[in-house]
N, C-alpha and C. Protein backbone atom coordinates (compact mmCIF):
# COMPACT_ATOMS: atom_id res chain seq x y z
N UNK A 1 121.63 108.18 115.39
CA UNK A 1 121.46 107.01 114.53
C UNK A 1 120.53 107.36 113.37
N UNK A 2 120.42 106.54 112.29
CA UNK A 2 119.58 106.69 111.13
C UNK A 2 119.15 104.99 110.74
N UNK A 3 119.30 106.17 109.34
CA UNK A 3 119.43 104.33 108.71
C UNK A 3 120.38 103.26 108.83
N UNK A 4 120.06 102.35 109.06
CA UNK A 4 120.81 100.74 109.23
C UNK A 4 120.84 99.76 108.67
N UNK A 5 122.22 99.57 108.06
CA UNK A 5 122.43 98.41 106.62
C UNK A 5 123.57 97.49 107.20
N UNK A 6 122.71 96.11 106.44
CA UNK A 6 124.47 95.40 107.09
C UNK A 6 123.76 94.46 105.48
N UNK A 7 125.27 93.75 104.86
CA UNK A 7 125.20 93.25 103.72
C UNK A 7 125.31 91.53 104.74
N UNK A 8 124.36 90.75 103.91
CA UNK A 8 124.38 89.61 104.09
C UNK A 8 125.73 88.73 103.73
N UNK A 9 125.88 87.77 104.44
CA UNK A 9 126.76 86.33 104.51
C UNK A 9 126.05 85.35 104.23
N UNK A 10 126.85 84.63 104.43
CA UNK A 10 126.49 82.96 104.78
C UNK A 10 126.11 82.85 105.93
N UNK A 11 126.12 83.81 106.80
CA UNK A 11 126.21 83.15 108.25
C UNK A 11 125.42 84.29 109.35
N UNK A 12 124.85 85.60 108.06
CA UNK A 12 124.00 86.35 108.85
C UNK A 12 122.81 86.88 108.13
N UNK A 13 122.29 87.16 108.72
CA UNK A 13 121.22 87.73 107.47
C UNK A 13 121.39 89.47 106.57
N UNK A 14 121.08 89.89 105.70
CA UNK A 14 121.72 91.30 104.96
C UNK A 14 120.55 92.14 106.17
N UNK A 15 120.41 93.36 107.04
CA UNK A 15 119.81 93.92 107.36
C UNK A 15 119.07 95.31 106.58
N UNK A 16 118.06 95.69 106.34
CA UNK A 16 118.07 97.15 106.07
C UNK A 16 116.80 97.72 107.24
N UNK A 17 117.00 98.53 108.36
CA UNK A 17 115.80 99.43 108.60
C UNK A 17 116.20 100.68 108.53
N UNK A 18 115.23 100.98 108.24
CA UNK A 18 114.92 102.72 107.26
C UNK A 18 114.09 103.51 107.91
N UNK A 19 114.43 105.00 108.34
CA UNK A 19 113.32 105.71 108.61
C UNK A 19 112.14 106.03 108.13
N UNK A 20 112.27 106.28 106.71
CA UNK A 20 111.40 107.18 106.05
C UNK A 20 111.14 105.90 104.58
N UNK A 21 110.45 105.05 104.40
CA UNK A 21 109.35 105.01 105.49
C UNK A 21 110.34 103.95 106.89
N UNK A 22 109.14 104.32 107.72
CA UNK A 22 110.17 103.26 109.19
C UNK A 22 109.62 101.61 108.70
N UNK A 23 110.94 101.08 108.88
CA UNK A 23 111.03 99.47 108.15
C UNK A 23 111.64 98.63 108.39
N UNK A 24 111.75 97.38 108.74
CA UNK A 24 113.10 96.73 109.11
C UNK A 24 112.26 95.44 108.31
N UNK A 25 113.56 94.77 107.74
CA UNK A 25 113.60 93.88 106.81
C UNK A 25 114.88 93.31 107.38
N UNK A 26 114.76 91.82 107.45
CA UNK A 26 115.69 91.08 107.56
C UNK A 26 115.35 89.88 107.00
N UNK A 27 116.76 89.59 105.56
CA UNK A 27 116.46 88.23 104.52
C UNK A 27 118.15 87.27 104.37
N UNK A 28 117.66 86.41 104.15
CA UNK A 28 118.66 84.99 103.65
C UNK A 28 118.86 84.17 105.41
N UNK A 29 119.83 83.81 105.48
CA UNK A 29 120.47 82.91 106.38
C UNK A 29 120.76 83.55 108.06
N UNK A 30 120.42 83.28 108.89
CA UNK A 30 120.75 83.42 110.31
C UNK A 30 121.33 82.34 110.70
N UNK A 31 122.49 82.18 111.32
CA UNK A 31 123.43 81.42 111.70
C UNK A 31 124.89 82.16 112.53
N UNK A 32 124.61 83.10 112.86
CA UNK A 32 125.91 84.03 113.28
C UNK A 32 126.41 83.22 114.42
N UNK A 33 128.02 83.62 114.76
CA UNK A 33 127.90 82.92 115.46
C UNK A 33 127.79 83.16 117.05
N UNK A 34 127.63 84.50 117.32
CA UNK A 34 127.17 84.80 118.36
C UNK A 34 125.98 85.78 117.92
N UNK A 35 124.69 85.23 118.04
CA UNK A 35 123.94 86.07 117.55
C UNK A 35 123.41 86.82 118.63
N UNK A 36 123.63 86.97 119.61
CA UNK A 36 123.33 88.15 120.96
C UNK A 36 124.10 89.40 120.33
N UNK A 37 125.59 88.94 119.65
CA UNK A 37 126.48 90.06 119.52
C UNK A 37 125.56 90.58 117.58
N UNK A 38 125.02 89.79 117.14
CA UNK A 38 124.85 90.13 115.82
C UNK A 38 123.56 90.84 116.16
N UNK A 39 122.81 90.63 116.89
CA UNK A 39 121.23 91.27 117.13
C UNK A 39 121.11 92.20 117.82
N UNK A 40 122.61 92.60 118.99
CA UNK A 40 122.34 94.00 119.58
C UNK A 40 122.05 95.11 119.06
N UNK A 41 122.95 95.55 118.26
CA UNK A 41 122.96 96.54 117.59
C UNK A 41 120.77 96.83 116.44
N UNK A 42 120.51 96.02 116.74
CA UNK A 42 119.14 95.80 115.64
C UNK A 42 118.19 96.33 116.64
N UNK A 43 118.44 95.73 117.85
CA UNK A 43 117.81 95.94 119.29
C UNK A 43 117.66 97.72 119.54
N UNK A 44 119.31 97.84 119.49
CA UNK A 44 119.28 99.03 119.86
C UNK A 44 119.00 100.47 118.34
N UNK A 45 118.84 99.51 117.78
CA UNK A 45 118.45 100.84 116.71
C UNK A 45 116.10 100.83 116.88
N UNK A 46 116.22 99.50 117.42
CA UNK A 46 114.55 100.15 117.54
C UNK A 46 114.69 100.51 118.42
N UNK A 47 115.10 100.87 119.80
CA UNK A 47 114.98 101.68 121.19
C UNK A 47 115.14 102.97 120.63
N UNK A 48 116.52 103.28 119.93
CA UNK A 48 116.35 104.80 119.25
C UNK A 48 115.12 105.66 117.85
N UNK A 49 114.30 104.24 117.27
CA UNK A 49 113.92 104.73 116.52
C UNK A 49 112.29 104.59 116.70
N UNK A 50 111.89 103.61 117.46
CA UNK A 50 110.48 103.41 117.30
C UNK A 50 109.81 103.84 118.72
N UNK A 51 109.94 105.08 118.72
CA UNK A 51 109.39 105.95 120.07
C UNK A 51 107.97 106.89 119.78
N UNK A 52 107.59 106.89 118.77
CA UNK A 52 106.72 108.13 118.47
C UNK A 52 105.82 107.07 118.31
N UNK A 53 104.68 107.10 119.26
CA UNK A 53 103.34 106.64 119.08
C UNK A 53 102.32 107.17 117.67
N UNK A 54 101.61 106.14 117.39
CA UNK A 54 101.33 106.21 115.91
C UNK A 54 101.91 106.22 114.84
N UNK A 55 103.35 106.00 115.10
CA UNK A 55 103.96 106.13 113.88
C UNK A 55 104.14 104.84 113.35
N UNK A 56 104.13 104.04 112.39
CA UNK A 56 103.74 103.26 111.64
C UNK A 56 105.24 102.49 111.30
N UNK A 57 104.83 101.31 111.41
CA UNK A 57 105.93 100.06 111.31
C UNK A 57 105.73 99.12 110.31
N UNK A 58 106.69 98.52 109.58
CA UNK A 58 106.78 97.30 108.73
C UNK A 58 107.72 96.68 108.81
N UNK A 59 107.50 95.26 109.49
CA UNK A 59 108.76 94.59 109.54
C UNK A 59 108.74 93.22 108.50
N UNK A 60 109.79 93.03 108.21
CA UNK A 60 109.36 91.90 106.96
C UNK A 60 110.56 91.34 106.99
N UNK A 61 110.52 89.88 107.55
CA UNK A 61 111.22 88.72 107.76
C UNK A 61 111.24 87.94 106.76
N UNK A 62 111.82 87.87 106.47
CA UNK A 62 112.68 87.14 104.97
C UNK A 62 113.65 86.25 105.16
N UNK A 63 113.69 85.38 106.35
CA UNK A 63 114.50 84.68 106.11
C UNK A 63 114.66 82.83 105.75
N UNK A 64 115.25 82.61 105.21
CA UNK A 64 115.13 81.18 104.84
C UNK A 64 115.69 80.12 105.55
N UNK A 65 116.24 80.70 106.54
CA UNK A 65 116.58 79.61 107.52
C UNK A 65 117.56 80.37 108.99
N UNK A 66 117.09 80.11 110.32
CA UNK A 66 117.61 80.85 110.91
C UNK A 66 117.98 79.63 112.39
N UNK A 67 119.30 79.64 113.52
CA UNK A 67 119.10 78.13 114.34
C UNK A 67 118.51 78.73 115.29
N UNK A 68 118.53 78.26 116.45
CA UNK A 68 117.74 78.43 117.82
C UNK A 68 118.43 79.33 118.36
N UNK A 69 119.67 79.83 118.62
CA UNK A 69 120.09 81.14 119.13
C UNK A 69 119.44 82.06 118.09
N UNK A 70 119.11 82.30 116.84
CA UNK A 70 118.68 83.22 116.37
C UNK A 70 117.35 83.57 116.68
N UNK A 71 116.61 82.20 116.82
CA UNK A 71 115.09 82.56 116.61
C UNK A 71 115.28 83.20 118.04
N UNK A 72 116.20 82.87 119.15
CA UNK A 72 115.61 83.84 120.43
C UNK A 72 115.53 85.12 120.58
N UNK A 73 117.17 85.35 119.66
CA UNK A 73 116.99 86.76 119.26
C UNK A 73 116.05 87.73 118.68
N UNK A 74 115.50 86.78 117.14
CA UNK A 74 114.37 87.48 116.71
C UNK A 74 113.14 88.16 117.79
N UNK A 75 112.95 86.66 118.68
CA UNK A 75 111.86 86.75 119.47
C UNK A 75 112.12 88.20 120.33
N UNK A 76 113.26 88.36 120.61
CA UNK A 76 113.48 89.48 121.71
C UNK A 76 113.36 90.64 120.62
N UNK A 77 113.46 90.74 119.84
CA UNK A 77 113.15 91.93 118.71
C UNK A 77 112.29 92.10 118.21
N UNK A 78 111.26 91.23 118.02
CA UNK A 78 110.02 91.85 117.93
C UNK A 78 109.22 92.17 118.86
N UNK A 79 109.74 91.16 120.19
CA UNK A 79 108.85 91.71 121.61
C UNK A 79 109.25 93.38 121.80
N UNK A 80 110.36 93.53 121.52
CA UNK A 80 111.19 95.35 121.55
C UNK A 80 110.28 96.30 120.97
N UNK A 81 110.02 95.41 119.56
CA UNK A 81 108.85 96.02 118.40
C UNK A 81 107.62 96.30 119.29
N UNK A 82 106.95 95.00 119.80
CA UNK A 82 105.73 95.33 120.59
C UNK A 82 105.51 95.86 121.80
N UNK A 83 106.64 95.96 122.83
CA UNK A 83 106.55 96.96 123.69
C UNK A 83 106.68 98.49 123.36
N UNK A 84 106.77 98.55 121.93
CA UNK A 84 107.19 100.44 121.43
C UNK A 84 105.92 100.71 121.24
N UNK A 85 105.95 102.60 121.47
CA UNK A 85 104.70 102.89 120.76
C UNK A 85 104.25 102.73 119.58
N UNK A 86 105.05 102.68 118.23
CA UNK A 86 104.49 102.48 117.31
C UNK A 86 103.74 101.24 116.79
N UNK A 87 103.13 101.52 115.76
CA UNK A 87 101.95 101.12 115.28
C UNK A 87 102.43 100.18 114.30
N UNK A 88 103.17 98.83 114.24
CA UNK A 88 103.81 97.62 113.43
C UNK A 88 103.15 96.89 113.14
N UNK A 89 103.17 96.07 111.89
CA UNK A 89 102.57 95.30 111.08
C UNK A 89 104.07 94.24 110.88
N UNK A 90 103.69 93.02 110.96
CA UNK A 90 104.92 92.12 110.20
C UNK A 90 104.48 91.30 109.31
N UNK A 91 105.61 90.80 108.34
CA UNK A 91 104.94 90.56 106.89
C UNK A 91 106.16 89.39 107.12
N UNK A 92 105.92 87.85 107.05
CA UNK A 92 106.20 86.70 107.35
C UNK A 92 106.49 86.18 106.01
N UNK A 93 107.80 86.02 105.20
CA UNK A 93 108.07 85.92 104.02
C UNK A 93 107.92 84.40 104.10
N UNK A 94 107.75 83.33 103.75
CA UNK A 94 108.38 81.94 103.31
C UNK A 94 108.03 81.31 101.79
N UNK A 95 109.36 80.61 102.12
CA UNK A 95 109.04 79.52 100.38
C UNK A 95 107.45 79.01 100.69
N UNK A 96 107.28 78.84 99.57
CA UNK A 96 105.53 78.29 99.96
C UNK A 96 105.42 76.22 100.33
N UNK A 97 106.49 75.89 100.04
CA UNK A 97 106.96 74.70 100.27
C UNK A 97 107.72 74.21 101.66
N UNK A 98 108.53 75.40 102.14
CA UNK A 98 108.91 75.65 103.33
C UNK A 98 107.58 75.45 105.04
N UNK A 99 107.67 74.15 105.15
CA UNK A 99 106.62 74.11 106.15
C UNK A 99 107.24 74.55 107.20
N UNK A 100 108.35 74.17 107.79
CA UNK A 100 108.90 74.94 108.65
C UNK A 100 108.91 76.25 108.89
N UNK A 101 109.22 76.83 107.79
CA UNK A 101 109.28 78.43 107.92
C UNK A 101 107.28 78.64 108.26
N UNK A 102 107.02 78.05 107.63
CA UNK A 102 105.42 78.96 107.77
C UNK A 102 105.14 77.99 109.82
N UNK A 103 105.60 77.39 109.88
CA UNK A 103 105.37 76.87 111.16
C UNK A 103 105.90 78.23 111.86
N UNK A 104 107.35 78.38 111.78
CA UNK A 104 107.78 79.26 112.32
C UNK A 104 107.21 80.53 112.52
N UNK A 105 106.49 80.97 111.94
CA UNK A 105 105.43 82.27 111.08
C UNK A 105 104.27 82.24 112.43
N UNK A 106 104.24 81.33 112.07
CA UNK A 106 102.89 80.99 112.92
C UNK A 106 102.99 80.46 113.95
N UNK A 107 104.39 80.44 114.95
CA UNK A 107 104.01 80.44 116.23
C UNK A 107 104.64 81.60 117.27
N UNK A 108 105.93 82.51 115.74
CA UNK A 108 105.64 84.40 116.53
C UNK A 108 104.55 84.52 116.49
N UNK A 109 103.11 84.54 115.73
CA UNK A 109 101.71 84.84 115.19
C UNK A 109 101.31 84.77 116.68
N UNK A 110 101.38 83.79 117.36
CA UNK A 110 100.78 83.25 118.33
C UNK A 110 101.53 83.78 119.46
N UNK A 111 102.75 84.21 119.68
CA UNK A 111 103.51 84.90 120.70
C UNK A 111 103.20 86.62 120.89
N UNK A 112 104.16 86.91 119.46
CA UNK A 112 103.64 88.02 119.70
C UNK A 112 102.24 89.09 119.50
N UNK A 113 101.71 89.79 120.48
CA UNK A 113 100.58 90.41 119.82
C UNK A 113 101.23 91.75 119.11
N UNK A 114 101.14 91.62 117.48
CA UNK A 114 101.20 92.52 116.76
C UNK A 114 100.61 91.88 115.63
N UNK A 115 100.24 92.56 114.51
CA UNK A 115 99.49 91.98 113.47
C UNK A 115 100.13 91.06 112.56
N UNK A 116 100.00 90.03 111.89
CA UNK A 116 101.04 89.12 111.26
C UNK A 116 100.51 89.11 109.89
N UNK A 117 100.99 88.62 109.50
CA UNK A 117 100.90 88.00 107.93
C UNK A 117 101.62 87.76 107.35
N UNK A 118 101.29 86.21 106.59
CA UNK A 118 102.31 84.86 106.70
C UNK A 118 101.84 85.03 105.02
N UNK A 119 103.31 85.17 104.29
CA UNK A 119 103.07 85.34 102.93
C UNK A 119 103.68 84.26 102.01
N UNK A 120 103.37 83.33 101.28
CA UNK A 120 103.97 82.29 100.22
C UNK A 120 104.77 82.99 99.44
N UNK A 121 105.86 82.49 99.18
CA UNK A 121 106.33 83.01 97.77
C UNK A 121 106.85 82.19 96.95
């Protein structure tokens, strides 16, 4: 495996994580409609990629709206994130008007232990 791209819909979000630097970004809409089947593959590219302790993570959630099968998914993907050895930082995109989204921000913040930061835009 390597790098991993999927172009956004209406109905999923565009993916990019990157080795070099190691990154996963996911922006626009979550709504798939089986999102177990849309999030495996995301799952299984951090099992293959985020194994080397100390090696340094950025994940940056960008999305503007995602339903309750997604957010479980997310949740199981960043817990994936925090059971790996590496060393991840997540960067919590929202509209700055978006209370929801920063709600949302802030209660992975509170789930998962990895470092957060909840950014306006």
């Amino acid at each position: 495996m390597s790098d991993f791209r999927l172009e956004g819909t209406s109905k999923t979000p565009a993916v990019e994580f990157t080795l070099d630097p190691l990154c996963m970004t996911l922006s626009g809409r979550s709504i798939p409609e089986n999102s177990i089947e849309f999030f495996q593959p995301l799952l299984n590219w951090v099992d293959a990629h985020c194994t080397q302790a100390g090696k340094k993570l950025e994940v940056n959630v960008r999305l503007e709206y995602f339903n309750t099968s997604s957010s479980k998914c997310l949740m199981d993907l960043l817990r994936r994130v925090e059971a790996s050895p590496v060393e991840a930082r997540v960067n919590w995109y929202y509209e700055a008007e978006d209370e929801d989204m920063l709600e949302a921000g802030e209660d992975y913040d509170a789930i998962i232990e990895l470092p957060f930061r909840l950014v306006a835009v």
